[in-house]
N, C-alpha and C. Protein backbone atom coordinates (compact mmCIF):
# COMPACT_ATOMS: atom_id res chain seq x y z
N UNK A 1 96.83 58.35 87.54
CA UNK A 1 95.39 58.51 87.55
C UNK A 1 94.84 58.22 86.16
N UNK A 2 93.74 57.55 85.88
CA UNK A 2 93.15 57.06 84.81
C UNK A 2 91.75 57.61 84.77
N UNK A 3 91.65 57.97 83.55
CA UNK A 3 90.22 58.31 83.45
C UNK A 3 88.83 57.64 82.52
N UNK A 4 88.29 57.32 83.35
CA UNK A 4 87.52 56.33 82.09
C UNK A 4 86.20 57.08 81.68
N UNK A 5 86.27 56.98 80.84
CA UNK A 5 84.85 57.23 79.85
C UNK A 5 83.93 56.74 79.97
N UNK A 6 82.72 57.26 79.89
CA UNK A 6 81.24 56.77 80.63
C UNK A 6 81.37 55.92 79.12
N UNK A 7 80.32 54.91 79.27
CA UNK A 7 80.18 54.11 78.31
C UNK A 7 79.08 55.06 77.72
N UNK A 8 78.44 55.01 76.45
CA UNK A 8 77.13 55.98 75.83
C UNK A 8 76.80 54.54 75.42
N UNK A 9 75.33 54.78 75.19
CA UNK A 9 74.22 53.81 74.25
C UNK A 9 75.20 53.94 73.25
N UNK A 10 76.22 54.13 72.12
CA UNK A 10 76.03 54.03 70.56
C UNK A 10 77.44 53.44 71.00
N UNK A 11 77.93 52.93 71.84
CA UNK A 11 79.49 52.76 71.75
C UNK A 11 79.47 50.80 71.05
N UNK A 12 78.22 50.49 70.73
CA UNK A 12 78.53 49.03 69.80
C UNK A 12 77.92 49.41 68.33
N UNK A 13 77.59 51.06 68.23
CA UNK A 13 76.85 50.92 66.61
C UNK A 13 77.74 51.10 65.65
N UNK A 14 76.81 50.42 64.47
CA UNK A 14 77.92 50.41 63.38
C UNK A 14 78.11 51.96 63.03
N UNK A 15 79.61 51.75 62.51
CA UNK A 15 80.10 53.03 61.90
C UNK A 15 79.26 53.61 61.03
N UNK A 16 78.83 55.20 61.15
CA UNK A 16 78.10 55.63 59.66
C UNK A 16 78.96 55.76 58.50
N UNK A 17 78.44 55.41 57.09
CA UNK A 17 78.93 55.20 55.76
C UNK A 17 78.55 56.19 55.49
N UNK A 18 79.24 56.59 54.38
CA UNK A 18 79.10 57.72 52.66
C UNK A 18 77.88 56.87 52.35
N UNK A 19 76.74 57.69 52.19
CA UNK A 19 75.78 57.60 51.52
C UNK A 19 76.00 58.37 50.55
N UNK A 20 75.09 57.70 49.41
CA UNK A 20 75.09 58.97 48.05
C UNK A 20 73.93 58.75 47.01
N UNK A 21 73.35 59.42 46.73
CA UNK A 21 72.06 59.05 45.98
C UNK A 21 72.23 58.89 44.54
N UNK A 22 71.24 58.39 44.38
CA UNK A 22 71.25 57.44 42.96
C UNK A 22 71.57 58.58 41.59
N UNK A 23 72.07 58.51 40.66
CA UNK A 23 71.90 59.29 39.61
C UNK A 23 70.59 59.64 39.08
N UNK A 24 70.00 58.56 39.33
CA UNK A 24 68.38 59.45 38.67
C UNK A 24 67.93 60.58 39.94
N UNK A 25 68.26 60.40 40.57
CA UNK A 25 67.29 61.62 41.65
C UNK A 25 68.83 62.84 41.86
N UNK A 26 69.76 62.27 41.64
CA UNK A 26 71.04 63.60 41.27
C UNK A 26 70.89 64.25 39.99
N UNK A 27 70.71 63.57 38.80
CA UNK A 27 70.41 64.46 37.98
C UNK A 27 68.78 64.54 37.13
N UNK A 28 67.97 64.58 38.18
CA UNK A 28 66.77 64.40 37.80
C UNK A 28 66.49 65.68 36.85
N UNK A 29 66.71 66.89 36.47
CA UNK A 29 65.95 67.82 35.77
C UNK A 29 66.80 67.62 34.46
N UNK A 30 68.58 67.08 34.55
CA UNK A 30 68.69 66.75 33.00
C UNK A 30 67.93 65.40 32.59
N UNK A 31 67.96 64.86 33.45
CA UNK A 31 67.20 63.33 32.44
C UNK A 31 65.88 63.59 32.16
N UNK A 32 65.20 64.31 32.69
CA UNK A 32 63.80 65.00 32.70
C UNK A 32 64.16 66.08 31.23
N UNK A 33 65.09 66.95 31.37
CA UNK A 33 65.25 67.09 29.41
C UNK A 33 65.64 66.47 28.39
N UNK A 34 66.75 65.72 28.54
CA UNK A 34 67.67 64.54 28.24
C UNK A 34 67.38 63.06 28.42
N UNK A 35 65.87 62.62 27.99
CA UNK A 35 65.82 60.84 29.32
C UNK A 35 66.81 60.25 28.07
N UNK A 36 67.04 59.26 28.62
CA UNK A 36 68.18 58.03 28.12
C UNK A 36 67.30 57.17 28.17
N UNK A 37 66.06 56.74 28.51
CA UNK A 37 64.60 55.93 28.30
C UNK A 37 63.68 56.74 27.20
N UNK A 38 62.83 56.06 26.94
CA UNK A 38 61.76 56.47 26.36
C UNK A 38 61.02 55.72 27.45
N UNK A 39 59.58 56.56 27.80
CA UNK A 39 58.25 56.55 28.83
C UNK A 39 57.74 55.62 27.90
N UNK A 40 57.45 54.19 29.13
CA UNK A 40 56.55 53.13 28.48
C UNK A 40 56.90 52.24 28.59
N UNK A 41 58.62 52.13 27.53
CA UNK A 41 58.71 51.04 27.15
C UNK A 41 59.90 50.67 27.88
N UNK A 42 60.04 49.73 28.67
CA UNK A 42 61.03 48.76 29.52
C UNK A 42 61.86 49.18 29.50
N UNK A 43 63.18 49.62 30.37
CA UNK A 43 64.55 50.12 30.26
C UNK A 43 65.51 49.02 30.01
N UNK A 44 65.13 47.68 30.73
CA UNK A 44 65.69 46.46 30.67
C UNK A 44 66.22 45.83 29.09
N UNK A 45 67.47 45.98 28.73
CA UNK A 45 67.82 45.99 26.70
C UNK A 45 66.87 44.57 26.42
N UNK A 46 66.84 43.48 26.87
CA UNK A 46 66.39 42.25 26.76
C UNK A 46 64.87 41.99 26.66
N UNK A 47 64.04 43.33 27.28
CA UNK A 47 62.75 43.19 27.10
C UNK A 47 62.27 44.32 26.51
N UNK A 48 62.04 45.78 26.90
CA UNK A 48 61.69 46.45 26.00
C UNK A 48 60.20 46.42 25.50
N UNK A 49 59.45 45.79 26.75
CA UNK A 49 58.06 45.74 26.77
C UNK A 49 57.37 47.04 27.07
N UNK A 50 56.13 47.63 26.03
CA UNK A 50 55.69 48.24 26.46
C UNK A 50 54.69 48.46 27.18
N UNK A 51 54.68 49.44 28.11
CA UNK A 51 53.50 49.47 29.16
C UNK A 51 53.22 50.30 29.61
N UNK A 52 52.03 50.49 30.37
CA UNK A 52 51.83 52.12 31.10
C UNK A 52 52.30 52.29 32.45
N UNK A 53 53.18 53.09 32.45
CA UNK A 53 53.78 53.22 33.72
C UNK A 53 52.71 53.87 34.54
N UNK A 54 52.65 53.66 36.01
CA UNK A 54 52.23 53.92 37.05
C UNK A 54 52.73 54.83 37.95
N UNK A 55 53.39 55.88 37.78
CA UNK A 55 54.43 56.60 38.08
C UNK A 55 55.28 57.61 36.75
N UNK A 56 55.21 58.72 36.70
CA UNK A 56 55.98 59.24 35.68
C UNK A 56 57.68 58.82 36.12
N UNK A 57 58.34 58.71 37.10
CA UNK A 57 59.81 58.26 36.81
C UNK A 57 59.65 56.79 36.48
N UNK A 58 58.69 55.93 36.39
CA UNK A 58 59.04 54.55 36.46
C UNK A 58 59.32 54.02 35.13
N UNK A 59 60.60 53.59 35.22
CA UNK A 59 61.02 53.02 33.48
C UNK A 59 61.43 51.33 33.49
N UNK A 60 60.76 50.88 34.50
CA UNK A 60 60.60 48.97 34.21
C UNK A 60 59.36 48.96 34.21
N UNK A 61 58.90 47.99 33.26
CA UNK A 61 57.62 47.27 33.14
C UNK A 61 57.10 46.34 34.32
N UNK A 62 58.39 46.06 35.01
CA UNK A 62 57.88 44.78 36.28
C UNK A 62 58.91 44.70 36.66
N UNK A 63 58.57 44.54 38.03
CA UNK A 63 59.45 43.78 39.37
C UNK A 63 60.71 43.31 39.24
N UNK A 64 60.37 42.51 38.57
CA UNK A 64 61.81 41.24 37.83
C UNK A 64 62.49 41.85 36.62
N UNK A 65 62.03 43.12 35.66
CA UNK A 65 63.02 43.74 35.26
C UNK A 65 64.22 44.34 36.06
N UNK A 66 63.44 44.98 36.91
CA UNK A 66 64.04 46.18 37.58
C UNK A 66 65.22 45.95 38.98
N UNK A 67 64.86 44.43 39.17
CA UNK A 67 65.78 43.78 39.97
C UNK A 67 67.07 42.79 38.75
N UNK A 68 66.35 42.75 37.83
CA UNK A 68 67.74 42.23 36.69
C UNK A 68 68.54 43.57 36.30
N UNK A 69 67.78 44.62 36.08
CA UNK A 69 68.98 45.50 36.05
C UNK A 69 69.94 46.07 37.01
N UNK A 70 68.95 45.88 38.26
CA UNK A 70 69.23 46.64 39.15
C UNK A 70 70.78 45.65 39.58
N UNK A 71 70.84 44.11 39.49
CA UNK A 71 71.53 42.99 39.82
C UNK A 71 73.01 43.68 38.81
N UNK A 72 72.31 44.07 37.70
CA UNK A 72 73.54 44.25 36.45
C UNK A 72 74.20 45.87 37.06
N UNK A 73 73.59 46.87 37.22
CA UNK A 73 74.55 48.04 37.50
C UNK A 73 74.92 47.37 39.20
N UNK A 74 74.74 46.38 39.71
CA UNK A 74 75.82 46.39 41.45
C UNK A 74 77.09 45.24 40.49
N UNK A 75 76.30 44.84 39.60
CA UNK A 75 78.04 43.91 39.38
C UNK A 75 78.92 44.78 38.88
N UNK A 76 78.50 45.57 37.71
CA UNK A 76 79.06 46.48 37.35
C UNK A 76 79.90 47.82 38.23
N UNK A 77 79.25 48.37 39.26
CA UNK A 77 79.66 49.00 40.11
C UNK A 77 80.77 48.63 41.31
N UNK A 78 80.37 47.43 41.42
CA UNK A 78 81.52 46.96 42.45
C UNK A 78 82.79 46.83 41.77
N UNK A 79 82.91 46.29 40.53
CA UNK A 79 84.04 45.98 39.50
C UNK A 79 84.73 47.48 39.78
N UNK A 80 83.93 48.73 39.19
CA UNK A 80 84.05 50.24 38.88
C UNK A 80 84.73 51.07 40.37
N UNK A 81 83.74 50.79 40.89
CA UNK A 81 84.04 51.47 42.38
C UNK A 81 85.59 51.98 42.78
N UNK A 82 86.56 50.83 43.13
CA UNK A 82 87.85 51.12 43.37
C UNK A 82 88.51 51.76 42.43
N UNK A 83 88.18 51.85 40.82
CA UNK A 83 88.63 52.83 40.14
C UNK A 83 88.08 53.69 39.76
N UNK A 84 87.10 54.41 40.43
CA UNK A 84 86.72 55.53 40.70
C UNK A 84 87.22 56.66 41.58
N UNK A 85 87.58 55.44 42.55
CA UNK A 85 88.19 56.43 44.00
C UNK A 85 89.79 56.59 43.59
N UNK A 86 90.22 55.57 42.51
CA UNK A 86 91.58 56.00 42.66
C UNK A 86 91.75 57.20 41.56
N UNK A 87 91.47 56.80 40.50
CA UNK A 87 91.38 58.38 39.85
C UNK A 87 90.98 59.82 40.47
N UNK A 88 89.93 59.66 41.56
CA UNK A 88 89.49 60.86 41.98
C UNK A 88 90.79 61.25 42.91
N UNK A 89 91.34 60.47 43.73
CA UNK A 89 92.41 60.43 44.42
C UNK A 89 93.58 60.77 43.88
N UNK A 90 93.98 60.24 42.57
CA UNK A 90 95.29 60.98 41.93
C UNK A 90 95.03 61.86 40.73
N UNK A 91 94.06 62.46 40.89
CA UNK A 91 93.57 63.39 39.72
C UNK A 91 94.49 64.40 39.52
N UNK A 92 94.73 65.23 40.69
CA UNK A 92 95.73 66.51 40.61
C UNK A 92 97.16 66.06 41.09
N UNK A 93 97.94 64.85 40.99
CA UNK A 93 98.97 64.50 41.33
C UNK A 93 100.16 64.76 40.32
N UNK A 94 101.03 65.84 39.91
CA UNK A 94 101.40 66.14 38.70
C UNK A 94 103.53 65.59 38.75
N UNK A 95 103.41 65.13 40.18
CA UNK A 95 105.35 64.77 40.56
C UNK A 95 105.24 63.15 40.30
N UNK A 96 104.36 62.30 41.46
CA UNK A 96 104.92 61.61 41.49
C UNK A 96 104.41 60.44 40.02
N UNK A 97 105.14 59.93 39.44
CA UNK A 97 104.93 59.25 37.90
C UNK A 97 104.04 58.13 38.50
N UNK A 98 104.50 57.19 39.69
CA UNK A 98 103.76 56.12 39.48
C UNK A 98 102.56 55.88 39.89
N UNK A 99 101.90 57.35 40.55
CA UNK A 99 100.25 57.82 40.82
C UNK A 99 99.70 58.37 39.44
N UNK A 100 100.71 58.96 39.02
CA UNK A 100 100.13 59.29 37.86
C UNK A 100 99.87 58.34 36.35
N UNK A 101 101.02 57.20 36.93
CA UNK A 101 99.80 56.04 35.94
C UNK A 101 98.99 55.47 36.30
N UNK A 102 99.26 54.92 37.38
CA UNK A 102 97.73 53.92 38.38
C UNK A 102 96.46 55.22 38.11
N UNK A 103 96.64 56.18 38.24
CA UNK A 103 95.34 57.58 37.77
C UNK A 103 95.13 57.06 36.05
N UNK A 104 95.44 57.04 35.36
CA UNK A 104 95.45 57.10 34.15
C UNK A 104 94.68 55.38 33.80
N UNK A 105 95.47 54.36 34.71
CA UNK A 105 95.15 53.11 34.05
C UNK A 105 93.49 53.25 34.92
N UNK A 106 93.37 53.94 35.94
CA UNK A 106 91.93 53.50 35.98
C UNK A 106 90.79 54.82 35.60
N UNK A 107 91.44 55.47 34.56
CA UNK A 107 90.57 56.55 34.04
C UNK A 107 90.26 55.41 32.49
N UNK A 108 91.10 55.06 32.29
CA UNK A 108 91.20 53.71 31.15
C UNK A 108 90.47 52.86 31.21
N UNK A 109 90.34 52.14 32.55
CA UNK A 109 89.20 51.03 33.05
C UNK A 109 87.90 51.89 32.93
N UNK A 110 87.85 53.09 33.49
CA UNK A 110 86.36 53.15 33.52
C UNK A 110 85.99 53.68 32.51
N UNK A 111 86.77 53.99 31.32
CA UNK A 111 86.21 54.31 30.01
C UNK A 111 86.05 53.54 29.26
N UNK A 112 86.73 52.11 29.47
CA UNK A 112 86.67 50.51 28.72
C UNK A 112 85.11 50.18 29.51
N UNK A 113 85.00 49.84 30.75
CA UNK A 113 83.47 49.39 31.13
C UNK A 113 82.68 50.48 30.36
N UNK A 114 82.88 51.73 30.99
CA UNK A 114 81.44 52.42 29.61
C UNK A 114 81.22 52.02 28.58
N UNK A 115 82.57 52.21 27.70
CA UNK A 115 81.92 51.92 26.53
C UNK A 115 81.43 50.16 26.18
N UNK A 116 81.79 49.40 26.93
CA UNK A 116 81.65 47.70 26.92
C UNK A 116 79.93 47.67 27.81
N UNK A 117 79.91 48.20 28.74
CA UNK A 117 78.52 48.52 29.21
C UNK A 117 77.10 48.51 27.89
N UNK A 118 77.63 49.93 27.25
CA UNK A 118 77.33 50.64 26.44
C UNK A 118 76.80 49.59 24.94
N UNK A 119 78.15 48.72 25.01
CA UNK A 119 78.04 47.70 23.62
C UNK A 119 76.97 46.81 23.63
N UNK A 120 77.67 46.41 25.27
CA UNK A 120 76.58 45.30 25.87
C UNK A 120 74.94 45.68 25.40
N UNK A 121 74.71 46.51 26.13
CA UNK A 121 73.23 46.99 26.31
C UNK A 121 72.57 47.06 24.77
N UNK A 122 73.22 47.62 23.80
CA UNK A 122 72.94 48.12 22.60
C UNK A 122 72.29 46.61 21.96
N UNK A 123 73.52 45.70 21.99
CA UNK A 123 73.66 44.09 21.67
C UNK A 123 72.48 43.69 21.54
N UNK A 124 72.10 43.68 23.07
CA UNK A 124 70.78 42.73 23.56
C UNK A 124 69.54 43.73 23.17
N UNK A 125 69.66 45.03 23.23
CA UNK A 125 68.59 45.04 22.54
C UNK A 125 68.35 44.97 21.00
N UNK A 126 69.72 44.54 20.26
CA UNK A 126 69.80 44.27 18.60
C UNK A 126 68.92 42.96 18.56
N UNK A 127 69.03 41.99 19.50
CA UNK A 127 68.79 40.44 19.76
C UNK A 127 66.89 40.64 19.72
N UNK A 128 66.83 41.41 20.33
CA UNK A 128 65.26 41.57 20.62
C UNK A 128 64.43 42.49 19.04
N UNK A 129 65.68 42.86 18.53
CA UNK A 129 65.04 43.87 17.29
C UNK A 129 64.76 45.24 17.57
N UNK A 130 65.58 46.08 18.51
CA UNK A 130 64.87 47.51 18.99
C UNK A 130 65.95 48.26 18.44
N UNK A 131 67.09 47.58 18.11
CA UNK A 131 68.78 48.10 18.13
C UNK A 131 68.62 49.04 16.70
């Protein structure tokens, strides 16, 4: 005897994903004591135009900043991503040795992109004169 399952409306929808919200709205009350912007003037290192924002969170001057940065943290993130999950994954692994370097080499990677991120950004805004 076989039993079949009623078909439901959702049996062709896509799988739901890990959503996760952005760091500015996760840590909105430290950057609100702490900003890593100054109000006004462009977040984008390359422009750094000032202007009146229209919005107290808004830290691009325009459209086309905010999609050039926005373009620069997904390249950056996709690079990051897989060594994020593997460190979080072998964080407390204390037997086996060869989790516990693959943990280590990508606690390494993502402290090389920060600080290369970090250089980057500083750079371009030296280029513009803000550095």
């Amino acid at each position: 005897m076989t039993i079949a399952l009623p078909k439901t409306r959702c049996s062709n929808a896509v799988a739901p994903r890990f959503e996760i919200e952005d760091f500015k709205s996760f840590a909105f009350s430290e950057l609100k004591a702490a900003p890593l912007w100054q109000p006004g003037v462009c977040f984008l290192p390359e422009c750094g135009r000032v202007f009146t924002p229209s919005r107290p969170w808004q830290i691009y001057c325009c459209d086309a900043c905010k999609r050039a940065d926005t373009a620069e943290f997904r390249r950056v993130g996709h690079k990051v991503a897989l060594s994020l999950l593997v460190w979080r994954v072998g964080k407390y692994e204390r037997e086996d040795e060869a989790i516990i370097e693959r943990t280590k080499a990508a606690r390494r990677f993502v402290t090389q992109v920060q600080t290369g991120m970090m250089r980057d950004r500083a750079a371009r805004m030296a280029v513009r004169g803000q550095g």
